[in-house]
Protein backbone atom coordinates (compact mmCIF):
# COMPACT_ATOMS: atom_id res chain seq x y z
CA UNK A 1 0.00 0.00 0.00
CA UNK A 2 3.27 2.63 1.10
CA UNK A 3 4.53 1.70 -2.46
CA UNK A 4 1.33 2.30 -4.98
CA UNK A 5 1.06 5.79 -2.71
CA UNK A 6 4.85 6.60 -4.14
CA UNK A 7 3.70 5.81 -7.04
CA UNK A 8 0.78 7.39 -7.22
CA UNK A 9 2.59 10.43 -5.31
CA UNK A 10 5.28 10.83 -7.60
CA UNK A 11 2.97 10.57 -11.25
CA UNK A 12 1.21 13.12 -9.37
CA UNK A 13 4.13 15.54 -8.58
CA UNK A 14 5.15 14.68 -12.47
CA UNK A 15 1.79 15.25 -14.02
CA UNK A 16 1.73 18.50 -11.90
CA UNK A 17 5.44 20.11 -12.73
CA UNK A 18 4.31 18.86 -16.50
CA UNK A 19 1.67 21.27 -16.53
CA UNK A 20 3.41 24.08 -14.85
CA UNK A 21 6.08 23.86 -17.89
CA UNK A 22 3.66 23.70 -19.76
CA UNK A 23 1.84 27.19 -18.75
CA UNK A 24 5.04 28.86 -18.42
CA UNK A 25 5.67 27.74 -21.74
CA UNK A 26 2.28 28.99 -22.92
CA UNK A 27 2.89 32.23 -21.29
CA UNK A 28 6.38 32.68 -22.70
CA UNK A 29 4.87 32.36 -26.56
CA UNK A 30 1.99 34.40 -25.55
CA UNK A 31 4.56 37.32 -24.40
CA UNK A 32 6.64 36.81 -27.67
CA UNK A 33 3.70 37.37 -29.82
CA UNK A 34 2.59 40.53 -28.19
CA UNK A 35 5.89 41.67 -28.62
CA UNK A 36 6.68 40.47 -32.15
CA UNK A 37 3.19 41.91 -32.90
CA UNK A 38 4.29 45.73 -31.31
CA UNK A 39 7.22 45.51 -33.62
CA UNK A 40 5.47 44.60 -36.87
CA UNK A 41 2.48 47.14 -35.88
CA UNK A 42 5.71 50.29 -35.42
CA UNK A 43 7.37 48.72 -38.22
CA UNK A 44 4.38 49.19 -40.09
CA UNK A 45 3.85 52.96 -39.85
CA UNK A 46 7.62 53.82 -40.05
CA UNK A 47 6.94 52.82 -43.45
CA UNK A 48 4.44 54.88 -43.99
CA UNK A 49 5.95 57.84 -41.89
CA UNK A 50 8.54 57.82 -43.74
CA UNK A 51 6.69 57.63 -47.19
CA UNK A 52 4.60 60.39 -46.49
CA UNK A 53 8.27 62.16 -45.26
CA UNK A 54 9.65 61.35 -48.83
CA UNK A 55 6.53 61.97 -50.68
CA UNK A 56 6.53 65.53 -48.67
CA UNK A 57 10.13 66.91 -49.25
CA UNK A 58 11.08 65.24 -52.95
CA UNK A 59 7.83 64.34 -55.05
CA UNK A 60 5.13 66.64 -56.59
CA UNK A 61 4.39 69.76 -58.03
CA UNK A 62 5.88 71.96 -54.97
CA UNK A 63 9.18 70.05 -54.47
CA UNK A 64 10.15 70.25 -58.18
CA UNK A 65 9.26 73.89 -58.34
CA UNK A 66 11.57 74.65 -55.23
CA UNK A 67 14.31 72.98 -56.58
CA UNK A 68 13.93 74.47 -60.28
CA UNK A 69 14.00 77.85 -58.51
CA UNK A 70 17.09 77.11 -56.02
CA UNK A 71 19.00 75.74 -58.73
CA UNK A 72 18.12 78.65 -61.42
CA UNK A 73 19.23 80.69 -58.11
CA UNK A 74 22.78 79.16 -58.29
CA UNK A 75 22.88 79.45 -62.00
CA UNK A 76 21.82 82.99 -62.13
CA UNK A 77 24.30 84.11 -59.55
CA UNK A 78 27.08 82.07 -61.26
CA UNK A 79 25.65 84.21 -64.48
CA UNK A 80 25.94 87.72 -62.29
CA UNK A 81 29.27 87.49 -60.69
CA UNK A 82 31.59 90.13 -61.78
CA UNK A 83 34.46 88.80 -61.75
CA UNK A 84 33.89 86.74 -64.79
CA UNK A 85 31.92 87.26 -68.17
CA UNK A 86 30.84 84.98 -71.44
CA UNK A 87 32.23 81.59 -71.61
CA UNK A 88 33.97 82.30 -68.10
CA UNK A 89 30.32 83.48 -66.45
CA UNK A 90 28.46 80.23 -68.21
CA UNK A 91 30.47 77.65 -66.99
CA UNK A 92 30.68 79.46 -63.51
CA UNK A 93 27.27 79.60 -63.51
CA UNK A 94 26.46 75.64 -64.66
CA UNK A 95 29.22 74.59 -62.11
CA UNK A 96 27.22 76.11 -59.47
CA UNK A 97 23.91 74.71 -60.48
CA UNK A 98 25.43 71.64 -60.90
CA UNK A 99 27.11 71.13 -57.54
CA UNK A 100 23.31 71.91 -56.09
CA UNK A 101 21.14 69.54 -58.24
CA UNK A 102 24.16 66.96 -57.04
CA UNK A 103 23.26 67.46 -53.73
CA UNK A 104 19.54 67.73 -54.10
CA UNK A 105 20.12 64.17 -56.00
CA UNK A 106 21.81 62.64 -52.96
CA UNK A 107 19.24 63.74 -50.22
CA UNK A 108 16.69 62.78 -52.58
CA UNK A 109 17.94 59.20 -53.09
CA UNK A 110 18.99 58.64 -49.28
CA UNK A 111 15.09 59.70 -48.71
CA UNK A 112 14.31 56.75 -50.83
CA UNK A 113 16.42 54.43 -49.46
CA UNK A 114 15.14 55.37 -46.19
CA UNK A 115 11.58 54.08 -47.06
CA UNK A 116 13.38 50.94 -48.88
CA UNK A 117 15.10 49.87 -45.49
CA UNK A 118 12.13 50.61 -43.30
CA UNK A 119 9.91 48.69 -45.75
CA UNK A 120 12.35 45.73 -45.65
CA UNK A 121 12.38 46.40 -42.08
CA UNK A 122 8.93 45.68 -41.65
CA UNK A 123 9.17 42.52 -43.94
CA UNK A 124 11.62 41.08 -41.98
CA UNK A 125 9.90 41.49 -38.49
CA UNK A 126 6.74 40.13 -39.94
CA UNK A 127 7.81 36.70 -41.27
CA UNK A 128 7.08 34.96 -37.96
CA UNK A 129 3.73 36.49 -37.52
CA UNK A 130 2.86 35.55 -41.35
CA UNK A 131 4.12 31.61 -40.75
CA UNK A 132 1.72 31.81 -37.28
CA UNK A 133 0.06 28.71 -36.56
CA UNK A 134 -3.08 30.70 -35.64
CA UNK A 135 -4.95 31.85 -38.97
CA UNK A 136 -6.13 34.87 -37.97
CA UNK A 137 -2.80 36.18 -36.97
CA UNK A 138 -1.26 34.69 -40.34
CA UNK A 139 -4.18 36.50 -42.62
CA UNK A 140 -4.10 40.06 -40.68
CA UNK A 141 -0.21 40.03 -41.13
CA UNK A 142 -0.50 39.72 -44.34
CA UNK A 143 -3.33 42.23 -45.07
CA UNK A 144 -1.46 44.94 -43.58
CA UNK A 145 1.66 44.16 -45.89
CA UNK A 146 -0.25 43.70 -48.92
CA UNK A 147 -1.66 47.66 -47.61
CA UNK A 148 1.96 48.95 -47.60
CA UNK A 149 2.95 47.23 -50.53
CA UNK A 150 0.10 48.24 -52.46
CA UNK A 151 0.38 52.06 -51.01
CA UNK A 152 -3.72 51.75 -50.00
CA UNK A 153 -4.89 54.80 -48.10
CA UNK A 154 -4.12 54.94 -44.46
CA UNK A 155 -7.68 54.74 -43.11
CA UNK A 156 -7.54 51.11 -45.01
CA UNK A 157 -3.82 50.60 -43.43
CA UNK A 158 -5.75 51.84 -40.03
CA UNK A 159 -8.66 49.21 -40.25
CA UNK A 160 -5.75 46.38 -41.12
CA UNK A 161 -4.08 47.39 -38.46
CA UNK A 162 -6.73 47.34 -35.96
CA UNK A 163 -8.09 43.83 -37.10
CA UNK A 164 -4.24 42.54 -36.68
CA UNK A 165 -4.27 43.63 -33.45
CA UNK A 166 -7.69 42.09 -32.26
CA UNK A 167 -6.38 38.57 -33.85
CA UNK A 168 -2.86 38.65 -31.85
CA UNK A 169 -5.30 39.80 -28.78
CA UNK A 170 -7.17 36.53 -29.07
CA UNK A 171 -4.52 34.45 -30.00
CA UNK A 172 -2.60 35.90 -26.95
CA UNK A 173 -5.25 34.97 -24.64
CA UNK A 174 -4.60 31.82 -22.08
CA UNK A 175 -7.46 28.70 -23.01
CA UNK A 176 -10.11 28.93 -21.12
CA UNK A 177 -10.45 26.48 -17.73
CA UNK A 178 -11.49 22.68 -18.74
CA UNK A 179 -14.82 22.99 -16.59
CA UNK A 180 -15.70 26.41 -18.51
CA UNK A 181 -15.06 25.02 -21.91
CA UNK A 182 -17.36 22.00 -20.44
CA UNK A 183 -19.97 23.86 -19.05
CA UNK A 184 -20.12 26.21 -21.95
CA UNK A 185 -20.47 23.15 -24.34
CA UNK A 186 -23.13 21.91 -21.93
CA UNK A 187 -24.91 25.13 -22.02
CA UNK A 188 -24.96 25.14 -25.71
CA UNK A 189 -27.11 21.76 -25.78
CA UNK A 190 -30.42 23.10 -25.56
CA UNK A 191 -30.14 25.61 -28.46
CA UNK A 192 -28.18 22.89 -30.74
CA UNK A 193 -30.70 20.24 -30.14
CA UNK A 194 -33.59 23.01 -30.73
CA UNK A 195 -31.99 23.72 -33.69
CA UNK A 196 -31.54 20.48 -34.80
CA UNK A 197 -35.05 19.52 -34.44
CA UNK A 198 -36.25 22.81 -36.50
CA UNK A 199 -33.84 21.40 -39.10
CA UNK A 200 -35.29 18.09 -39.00
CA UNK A 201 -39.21 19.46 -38.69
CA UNK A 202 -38.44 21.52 -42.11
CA UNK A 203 -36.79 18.80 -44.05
CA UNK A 204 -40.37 16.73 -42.91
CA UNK A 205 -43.11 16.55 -45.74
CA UNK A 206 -46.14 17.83 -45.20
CA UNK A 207 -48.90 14.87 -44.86
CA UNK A 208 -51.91 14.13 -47.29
């Protein structure tokens, strides 16, 4: 009788460190999630902070015409210095506006490659969420890339973002007790086997 207590003592004490690995493992994946997903969700509007940044100082109408004007600027003062005239004043003056569009060339390309490495950024940092084993997780991931990739508006990027987030939310959240998933299953009875019976009363033909 001492020995099947061991026994029965030590499965016990094995059954019960088992399942305290197991939780802290739980727990442990749970945290990494959250935090992969607070990476991908920052990574996410860097891009797009940084697009807009780009799109702001280098593209459109008003960039161009700022630049056009700075660099006939340089060329016209090249044109107007004294100290040199004809051939001597034009190649002063194309020198100038040279060195400028050089340097508006540089800025303009480092602005780029600014939203290339946050966009790889992002791409990077969302490869674990995208291979998730939960499929909620794994479609929202990729719905928000496919709205940076795509350049969609940001309300659409916002509404992406905010379903991503409520899938790593429930994905995060610990399983439910065994007696609540019973007793919720159990609760569910009446209105299955109602429904079932509606079903069945339908699919009945009418008599003579």
């Amino acid at each position: 009788m001492a020995l099947l207590t061991a026994f029965a003592a030590t499965a016990l004490g094995v059954h019960l460190n088992a399942r305290a690995t197991q939780r802290r493992d739980d727990q442990k994946a749970r945290e990494e999630l959250e935090a992969q997903a607070d990476e991908f969700a920052s990574a996410a509007l860097a891009v797009r902070v940084t697009g807009y940044t780009n799109e702001y100082l280098w593209n459109g109408r008003t960039p161009v015409l700022k630049a056009a004007m700075m660099v006939g600027a340089q060329f016209a003062a090249g044109m107007l210095d004294p100290r040199r005239t004809g051939a001597s004043a034009t190649w002063e003056a194309a020198a100038r506006s040279s060195v400028l569009i050089a340097y508006l060339d540089r800025d303009r390309n480092r602005a780029a490659a600014d939203v290339t490495d946050s966009l790889k950024h992002a791409l990077r940092v969302a490869m674990p969420l995208a291979r998730h084993a939960d499929p909620a997780v794994e479609s929202t991931t990729d719905a928000v890339l496919d709205a940076l990739i795509h350049h969609h508006s940001q309300a659409v990027l916002d509404q992406r973002l905010r379903a991503f987030r409520q899938a790593v939310r429930e994905a995060a959240m610990p399983p439910s007790p065994t007696w609540r998933r019973v007793a919720q299953r159990i609760a569910a009875l009446p209105a299955a086997g109602f429904q079932a019976a509606r079903s069945r009363l339908r699919r009945t033909p009418a008599g003579p």
